[in-house]
PDB file of N, CA and C in Angstrom:
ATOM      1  N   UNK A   1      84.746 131.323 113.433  1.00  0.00           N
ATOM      2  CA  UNK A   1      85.127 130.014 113.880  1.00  0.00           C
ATOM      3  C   UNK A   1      84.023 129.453 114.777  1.00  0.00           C
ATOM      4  N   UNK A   2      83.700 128.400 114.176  1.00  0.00           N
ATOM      5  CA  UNK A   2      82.198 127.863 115.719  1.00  0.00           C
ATOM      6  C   UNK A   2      83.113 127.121 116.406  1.00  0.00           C
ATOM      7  N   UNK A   3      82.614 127.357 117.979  1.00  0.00           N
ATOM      8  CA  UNK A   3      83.329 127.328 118.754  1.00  0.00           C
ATOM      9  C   UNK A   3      82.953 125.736 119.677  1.00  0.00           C
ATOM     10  N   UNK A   4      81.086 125.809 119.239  1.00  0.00           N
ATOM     11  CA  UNK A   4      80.286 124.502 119.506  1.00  0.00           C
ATOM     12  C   UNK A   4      81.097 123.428 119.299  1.00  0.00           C
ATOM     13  N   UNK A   5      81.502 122.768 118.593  1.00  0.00           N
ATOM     14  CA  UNK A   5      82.120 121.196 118.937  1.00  0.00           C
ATOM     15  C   UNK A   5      83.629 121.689 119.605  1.00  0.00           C
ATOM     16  N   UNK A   6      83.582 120.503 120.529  1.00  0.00           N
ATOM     17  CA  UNK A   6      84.440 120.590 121.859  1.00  0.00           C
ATOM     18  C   UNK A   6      85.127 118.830 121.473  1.00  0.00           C
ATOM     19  N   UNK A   7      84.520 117.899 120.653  1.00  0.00           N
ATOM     20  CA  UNK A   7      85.391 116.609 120.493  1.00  0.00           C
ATOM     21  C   UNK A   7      85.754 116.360 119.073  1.00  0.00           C
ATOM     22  N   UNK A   8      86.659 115.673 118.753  1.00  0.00           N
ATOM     23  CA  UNK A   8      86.673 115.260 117.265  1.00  0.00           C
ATOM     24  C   UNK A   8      85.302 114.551 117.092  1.00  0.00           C
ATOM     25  N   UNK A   9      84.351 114.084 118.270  1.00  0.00           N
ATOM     26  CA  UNK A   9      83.375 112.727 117.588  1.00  0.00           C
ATOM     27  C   UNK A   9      82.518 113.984 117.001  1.00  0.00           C
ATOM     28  N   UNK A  10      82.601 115.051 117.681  1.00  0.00           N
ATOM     29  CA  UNK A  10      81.103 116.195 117.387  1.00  0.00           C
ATOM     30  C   UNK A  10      81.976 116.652 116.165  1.00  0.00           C
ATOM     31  N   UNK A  11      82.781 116.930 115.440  1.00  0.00           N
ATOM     32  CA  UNK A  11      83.454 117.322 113.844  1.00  0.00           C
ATOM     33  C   UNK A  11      82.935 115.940 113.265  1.00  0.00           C
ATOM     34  N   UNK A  12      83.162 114.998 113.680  1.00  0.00           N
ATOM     35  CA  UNK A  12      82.896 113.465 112.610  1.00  0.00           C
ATOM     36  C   UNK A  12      81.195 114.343 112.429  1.00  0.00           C
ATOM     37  N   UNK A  13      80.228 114.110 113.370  1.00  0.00           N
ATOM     38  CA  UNK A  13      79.218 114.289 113.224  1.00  0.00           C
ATOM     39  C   UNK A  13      79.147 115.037 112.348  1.00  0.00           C
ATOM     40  N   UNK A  14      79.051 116.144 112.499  1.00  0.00           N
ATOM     41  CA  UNK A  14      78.723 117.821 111.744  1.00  0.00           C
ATOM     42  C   UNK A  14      79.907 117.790 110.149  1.00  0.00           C
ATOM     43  N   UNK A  15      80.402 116.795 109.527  1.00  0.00           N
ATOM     44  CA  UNK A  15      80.972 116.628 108.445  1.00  0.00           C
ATOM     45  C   UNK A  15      82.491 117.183 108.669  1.00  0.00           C
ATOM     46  N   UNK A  16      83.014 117.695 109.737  1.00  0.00           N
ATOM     47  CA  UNK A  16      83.996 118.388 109.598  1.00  0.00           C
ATOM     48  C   UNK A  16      85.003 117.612 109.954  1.00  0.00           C
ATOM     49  N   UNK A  17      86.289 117.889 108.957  1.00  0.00           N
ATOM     50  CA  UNK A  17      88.107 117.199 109.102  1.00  0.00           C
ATOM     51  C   UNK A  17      88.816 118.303 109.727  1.00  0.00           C
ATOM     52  N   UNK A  18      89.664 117.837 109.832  1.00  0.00           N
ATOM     53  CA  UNK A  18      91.473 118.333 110.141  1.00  0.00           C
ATOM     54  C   UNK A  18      92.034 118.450 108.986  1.00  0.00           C
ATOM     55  N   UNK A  19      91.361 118.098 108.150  1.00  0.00           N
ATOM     56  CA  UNK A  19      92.411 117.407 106.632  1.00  0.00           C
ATOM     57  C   UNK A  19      91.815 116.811 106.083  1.00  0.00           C
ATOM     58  N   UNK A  20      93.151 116.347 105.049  1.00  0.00           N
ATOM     59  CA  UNK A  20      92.017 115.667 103.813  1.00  0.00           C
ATOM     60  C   UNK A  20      91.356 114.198 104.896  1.00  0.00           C
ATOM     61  N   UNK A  21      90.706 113.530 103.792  1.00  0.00           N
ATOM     62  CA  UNK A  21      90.233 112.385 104.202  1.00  0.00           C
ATOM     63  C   UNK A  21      90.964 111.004 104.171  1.00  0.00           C
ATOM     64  N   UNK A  22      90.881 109.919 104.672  1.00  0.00           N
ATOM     65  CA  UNK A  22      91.530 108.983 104.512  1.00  0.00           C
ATOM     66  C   UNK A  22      91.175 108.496 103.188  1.00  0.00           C
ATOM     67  N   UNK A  23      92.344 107.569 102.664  1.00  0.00           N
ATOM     68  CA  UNK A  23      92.239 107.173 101.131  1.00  0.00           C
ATOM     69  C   UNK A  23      91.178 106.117 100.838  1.00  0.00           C
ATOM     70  N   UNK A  24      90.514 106.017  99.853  1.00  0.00           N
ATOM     71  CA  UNK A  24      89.217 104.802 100.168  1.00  0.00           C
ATOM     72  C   UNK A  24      89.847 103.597 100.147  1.00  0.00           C
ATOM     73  N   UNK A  25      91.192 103.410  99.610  1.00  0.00           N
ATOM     74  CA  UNK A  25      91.494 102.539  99.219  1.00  0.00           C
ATOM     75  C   UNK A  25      92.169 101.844  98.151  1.00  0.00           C
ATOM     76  N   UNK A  26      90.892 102.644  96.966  1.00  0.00           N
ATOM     77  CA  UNK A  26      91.278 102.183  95.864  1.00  0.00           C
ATOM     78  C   UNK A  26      92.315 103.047  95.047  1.00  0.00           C
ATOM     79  N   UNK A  27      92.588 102.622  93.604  1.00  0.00           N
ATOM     80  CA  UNK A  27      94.239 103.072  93.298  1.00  0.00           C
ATOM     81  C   UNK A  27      95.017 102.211  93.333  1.00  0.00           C
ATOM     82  N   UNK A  28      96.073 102.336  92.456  1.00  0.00           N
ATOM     83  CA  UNK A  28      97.399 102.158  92.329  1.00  0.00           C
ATOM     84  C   UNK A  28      98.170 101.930  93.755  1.00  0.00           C
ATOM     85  N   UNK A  29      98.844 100.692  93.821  1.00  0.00           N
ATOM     86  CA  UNK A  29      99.789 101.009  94.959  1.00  0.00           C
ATOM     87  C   UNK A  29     100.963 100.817  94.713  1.00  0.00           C
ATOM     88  N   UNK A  30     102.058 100.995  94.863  1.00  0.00           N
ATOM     89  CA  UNK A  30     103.871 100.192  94.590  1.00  0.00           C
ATOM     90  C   UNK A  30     103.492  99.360  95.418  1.00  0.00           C
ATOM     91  N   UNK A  31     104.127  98.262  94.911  1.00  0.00           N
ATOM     92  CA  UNK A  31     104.398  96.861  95.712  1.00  0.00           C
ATOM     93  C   UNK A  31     105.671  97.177  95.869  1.00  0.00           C
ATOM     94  N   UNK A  32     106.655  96.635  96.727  1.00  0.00           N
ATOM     95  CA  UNK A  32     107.760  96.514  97.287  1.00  0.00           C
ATOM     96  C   UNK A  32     108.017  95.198  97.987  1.00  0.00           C
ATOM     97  N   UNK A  33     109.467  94.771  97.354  1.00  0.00           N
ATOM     98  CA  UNK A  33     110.032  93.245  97.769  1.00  0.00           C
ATOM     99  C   UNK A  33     111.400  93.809  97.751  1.00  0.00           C
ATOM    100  N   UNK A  34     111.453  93.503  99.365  1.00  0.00           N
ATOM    101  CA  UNK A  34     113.173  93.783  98.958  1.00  0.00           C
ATOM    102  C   UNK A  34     113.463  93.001 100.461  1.00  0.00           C
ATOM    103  N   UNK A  35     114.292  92.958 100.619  1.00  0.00           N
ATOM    104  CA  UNK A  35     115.261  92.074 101.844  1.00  0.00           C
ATOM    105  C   UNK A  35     116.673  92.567 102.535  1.00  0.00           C
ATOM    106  N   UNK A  36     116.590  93.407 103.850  1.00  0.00           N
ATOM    107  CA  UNK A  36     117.713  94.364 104.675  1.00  0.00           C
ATOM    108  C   UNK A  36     117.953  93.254 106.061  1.00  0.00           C
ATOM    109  N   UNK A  37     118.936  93.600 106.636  1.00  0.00           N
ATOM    110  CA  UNK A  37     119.654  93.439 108.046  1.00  0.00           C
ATOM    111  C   UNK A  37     120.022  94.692 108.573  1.00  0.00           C
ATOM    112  N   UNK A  38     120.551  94.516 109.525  1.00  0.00           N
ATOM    113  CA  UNK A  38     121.597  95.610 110.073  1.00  0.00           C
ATOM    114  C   UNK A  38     122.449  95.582 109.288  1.00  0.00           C
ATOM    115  N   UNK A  39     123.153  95.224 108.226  1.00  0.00           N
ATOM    116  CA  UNK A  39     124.134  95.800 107.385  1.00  0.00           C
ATOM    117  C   UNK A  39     123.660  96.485 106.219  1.00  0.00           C
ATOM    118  N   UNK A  40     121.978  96.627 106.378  1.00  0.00           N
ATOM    119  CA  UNK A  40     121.970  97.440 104.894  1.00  0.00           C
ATOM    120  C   UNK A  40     121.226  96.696 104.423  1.00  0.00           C
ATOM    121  N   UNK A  41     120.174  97.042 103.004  1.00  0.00           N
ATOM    122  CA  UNK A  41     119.296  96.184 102.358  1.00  0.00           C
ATOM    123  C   UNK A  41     120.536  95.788 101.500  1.00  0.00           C
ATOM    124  N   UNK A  42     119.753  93.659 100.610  1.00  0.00           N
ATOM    125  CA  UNK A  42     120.867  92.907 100.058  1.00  0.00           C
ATOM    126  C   UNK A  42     120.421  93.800  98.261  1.00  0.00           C
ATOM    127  N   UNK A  43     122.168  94.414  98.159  1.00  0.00           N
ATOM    128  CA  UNK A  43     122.178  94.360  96.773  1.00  0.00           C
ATOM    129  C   UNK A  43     121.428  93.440  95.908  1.00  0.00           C
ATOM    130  N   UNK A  44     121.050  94.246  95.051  1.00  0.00           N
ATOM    131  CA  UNK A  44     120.273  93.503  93.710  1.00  0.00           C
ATOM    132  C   UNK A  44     118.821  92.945  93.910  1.00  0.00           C
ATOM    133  N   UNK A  45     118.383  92.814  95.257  1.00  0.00           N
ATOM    134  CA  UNK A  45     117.192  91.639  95.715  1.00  0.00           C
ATOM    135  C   UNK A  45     116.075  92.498  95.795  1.00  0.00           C
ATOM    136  N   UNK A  46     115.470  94.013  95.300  1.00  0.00           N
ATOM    137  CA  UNK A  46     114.893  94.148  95.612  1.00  0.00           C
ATOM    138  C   UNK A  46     113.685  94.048  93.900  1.00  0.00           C
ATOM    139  N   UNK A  47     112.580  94.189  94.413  1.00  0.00           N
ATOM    140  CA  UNK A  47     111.459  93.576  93.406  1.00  0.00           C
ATOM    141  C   UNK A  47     110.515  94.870  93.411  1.00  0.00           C
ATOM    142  N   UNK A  48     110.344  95.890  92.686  1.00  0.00           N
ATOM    143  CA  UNK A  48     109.226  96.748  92.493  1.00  0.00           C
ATOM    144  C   UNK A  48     108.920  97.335  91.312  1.00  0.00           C
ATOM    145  N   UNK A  49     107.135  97.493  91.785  1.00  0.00           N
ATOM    146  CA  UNK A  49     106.686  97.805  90.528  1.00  0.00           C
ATOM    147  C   UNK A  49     105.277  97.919  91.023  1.00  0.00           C
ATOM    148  N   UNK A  50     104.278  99.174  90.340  1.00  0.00           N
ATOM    149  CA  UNK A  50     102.932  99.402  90.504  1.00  0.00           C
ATOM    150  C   UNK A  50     101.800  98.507  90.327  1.00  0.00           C
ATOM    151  N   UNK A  51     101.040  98.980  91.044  1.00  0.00           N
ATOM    152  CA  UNK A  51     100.138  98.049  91.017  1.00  0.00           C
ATOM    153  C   UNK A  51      99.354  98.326  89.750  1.00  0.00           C
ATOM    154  N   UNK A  52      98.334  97.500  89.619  1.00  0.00           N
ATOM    155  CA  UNK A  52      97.043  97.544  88.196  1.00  0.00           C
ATOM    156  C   UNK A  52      97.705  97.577  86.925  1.00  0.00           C
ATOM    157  N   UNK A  53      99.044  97.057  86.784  1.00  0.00           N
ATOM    158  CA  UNK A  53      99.931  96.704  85.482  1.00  0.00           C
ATOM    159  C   UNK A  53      98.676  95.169  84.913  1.00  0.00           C
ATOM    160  N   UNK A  54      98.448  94.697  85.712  1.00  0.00           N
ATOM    161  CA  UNK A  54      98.010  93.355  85.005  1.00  0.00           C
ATOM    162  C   UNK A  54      96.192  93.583  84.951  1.00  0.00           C
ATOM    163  N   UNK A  55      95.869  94.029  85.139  1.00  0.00           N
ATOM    164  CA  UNK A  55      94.322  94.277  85.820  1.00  0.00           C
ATOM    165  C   UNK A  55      94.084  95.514  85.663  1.00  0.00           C
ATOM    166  N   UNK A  56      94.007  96.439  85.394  1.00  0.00           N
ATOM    167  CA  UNK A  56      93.927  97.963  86.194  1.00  0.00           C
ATOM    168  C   UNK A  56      92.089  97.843  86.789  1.00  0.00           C
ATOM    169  N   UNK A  57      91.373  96.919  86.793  1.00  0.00           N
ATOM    170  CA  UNK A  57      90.195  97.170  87.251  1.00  0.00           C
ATOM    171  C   UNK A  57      90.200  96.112  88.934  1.00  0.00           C
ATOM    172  N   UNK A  58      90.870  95.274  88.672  1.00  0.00           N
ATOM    173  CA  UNK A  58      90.810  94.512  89.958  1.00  0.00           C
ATOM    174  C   UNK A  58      91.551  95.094  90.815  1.00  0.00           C
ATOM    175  N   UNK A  59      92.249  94.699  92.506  1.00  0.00           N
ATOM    176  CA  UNK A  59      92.914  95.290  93.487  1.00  0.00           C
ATOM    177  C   UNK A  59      94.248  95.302  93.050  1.00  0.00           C
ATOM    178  N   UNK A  60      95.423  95.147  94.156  1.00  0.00           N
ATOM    179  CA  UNK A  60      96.444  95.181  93.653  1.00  0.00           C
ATOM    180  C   UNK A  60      96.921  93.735  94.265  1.00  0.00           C
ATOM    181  N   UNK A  61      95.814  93.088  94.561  1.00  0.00           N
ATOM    182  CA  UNK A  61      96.093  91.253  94.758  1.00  0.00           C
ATOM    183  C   UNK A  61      96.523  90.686  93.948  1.00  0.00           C
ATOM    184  N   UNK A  62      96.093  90.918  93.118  1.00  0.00           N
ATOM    185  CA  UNK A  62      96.163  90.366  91.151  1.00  0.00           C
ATOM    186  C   UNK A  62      97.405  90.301  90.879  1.00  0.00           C
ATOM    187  N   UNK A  63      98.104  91.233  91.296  1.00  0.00           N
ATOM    188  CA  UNK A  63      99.600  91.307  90.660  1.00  0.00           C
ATOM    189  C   UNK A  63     100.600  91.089  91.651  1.00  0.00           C
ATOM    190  N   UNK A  64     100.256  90.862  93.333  1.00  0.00           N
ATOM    191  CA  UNK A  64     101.306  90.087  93.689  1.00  0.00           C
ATOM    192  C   UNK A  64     101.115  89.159  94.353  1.00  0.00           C
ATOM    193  N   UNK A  65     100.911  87.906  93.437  1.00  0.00           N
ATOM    194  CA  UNK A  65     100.784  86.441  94.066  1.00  0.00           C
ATOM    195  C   UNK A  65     101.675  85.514  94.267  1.00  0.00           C
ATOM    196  N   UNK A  66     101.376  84.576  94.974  1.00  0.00           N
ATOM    197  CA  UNK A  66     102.460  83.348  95.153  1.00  0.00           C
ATOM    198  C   UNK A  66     103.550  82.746  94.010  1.00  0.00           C
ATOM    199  N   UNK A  67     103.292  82.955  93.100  1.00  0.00           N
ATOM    200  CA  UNK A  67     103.851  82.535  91.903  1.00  0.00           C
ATOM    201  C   UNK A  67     104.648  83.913  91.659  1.00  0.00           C
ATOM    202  N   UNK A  68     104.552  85.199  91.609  1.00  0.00           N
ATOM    203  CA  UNK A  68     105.623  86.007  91.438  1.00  0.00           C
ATOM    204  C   UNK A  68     106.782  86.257  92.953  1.00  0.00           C
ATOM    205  N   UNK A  69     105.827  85.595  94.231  1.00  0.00           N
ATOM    206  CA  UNK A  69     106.791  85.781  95.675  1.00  0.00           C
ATOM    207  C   UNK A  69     107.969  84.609  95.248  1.00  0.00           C
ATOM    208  N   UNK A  70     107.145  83.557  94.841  1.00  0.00           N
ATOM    209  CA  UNK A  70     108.099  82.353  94.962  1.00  0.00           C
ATOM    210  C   UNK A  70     109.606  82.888  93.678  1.00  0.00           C
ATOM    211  N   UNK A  71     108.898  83.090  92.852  1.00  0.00           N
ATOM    212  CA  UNK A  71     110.086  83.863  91.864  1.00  0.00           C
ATOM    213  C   UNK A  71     110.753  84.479  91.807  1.00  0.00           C
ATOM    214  N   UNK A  72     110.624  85.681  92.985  1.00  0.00           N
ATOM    215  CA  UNK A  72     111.859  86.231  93.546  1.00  0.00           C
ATOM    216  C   UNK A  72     112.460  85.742  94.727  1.00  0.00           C
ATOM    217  N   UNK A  73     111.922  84.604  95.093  1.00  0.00           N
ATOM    218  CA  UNK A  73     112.772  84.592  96.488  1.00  0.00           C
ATOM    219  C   UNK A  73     113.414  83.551  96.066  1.00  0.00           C
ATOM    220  N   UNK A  74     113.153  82.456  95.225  1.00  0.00           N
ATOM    221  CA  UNK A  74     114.105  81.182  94.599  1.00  0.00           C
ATOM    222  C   UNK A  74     114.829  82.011  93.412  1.00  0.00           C
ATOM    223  N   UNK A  75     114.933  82.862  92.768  1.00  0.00           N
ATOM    224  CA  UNK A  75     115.464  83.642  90.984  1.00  0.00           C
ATOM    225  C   UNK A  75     116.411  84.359  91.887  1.00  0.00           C
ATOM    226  N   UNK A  76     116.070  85.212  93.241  1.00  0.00           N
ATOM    227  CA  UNK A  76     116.781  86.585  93.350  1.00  0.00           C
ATOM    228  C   UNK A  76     117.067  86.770  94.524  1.00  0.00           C
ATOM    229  N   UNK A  77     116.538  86.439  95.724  1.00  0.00           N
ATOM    230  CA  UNK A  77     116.968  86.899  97.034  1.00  0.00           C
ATOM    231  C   UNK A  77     117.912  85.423  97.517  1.00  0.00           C
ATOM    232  N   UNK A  78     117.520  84.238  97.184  1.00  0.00           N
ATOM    233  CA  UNK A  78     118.636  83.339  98.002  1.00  0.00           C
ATOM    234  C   UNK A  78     119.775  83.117  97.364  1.00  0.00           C
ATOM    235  N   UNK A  79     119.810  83.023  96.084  1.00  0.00           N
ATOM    236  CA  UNK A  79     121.248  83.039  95.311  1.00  0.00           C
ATOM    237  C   UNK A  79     122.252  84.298  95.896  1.00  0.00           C
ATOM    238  N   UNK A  80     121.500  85.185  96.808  1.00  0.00           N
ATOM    239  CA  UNK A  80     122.293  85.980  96.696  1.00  0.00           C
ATOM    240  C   UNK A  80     122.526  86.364  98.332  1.00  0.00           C
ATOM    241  N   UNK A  81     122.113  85.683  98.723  1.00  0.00           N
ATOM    242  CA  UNK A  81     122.452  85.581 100.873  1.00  0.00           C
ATOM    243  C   UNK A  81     123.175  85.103 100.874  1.00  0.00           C
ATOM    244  N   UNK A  82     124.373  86.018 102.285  1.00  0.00           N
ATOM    245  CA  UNK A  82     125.562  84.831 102.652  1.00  0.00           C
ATOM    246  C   UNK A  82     125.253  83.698 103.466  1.00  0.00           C
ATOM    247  N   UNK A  83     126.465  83.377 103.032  1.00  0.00           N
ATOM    248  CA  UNK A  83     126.268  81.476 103.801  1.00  0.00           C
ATOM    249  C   UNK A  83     125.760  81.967 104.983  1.00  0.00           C
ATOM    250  N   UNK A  84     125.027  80.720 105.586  1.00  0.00           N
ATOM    251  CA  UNK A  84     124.075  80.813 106.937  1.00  0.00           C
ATOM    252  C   UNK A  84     123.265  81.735 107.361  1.00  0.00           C
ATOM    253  N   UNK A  85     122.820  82.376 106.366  1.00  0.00           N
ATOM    254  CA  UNK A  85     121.817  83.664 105.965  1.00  0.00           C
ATOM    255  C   UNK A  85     120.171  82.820 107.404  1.00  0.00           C
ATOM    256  N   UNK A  86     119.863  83.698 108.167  1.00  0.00           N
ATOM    257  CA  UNK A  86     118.009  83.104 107.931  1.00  0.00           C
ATOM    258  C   UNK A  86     117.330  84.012 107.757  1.00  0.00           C
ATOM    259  N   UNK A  87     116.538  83.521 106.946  1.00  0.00           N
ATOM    260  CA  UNK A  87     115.422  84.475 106.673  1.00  0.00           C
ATOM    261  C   UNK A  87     114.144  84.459 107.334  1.00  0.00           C
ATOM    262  N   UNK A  88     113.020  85.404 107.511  1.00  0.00           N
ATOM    263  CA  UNK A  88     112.027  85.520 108.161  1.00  0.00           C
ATOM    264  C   UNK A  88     111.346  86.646 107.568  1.00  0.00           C
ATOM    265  N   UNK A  89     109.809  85.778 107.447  1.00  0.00           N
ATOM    266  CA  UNK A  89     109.302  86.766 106.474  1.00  0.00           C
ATOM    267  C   UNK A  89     107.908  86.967 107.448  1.00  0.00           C
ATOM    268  N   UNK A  90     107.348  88.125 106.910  1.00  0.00           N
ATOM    269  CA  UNK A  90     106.342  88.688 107.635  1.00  0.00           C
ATOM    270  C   UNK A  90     105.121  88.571 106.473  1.00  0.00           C
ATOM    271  N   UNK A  91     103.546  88.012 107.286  1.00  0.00           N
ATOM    272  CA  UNK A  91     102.602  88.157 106.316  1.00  0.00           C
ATOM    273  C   UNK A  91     101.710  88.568 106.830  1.00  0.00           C
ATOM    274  N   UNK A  92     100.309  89.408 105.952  1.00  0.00           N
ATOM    275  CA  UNK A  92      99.474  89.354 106.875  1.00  0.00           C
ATOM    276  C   UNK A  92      98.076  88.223 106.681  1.00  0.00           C
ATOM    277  N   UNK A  93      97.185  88.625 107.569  1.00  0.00           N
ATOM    278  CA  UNK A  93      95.904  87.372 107.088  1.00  0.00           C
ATOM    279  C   UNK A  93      95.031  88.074 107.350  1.00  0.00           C
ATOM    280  N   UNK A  94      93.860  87.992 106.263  1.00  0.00           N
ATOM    281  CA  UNK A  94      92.888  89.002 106.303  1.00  0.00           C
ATOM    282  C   UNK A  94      91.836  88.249 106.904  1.00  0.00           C
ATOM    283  N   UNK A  95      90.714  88.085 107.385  1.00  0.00           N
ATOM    284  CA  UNK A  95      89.572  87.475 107.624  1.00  0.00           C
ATOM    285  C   UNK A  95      88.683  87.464 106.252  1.00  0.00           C
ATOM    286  N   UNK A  96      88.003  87.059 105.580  1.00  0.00           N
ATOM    287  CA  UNK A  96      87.006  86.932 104.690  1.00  0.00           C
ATOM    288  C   UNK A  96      85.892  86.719 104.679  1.00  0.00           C
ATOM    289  N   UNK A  97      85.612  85.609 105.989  1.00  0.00           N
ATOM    290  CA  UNK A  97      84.347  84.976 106.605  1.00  0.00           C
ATOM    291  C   UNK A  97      84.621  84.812 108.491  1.00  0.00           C
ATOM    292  N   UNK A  98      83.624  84.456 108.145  1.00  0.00           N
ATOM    293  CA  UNK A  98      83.941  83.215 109.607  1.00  0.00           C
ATOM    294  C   UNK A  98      84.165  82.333 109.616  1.00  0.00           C
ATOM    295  N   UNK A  99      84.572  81.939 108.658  1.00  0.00           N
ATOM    296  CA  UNK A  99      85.670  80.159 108.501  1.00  0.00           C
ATOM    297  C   UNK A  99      86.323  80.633 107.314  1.00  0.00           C
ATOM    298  N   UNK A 100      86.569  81.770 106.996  1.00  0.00           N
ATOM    299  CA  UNK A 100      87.826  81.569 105.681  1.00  0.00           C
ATOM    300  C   UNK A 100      88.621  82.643 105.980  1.00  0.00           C
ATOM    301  N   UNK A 101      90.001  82.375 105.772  1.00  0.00           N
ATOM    302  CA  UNK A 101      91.036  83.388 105.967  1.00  0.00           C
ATOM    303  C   UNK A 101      92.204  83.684 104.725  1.00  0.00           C
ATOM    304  N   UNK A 102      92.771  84.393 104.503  1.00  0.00           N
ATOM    305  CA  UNK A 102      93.713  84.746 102.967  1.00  0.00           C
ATOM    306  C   UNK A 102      94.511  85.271 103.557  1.00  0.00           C
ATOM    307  N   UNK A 103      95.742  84.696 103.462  1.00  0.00           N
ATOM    308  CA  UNK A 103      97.356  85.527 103.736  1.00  0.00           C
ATOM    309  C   UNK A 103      97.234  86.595 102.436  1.00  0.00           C
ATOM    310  N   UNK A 104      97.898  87.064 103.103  1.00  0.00           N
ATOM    311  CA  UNK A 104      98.780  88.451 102.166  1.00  0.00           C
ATOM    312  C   UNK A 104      99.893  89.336 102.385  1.00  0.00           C
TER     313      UNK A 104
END
C-alpha cells in the first residue's frame, strides 16, 4: 500500500480513484415526466422512455423537447388534476455563451 499521498488532490494527481470514474456523460438516459404531491404521484400522468430512440447519435435533447412537454402536460397531466390543482414546474438553464442561455 503507498502510504505517500496523504490528500485526494495527490490520488487525482498520481491517476488514482476510490472507484470507478464519473460517467462522461454520454449514453442513454430515461427521461422521466411524471407529476406527485403529498398524496402520492397523479395516476396515469407519468411519461417515460429512453433516451437516443429518435437520434441514437445526438444527446438526449433531441428527444425531449417542447413539443413532446407541451403534449403531455395539455394530453395527460391537466385533464387529470383535481379542481384547483397548481402546478409548478422546475427547469434548468444551461449557459451556452456569454449572451446565450437554453432551458432544459
Amino acid at each position: 500500500m503507498d502510504k505517500s499521498i496523504k490528500t485526494p488532490w495527490q490520488a487525482f494527481k498520481k491517476g488514482l480513484t476510490r472507484g470507478n470514474p464519473r460517467p462522461s456523460g454520454k449514453g442513454r438516459r430515461l427521461i422521466v415526466c411524471h407529476l406527485g404531491s403529498e398524496d402520492g404521484f397523479l395516476e396515469g400522468a407519468d411519461m417515460l422512455w429512453v433516451s437516443g430512440t429518435k437520434n441514437p447519435v445526438t444527446d438526449y435533447h433531441s428527444d425531449m423537447d417542447a413539443k413532446t412537454f407541451e403534449f403531455w402536460l395539455e394530453k395527460i397531466v391537466i385533464p387529470k388534476l383535481p379542481p384547483n390543482s397548481v402546478l409548478g414546474t422546475y427547469f434548468v438553464m444551461r449557459k451556452k455563451s456569454d449572451y446565450e442561455f437554453e432551458w432544459h
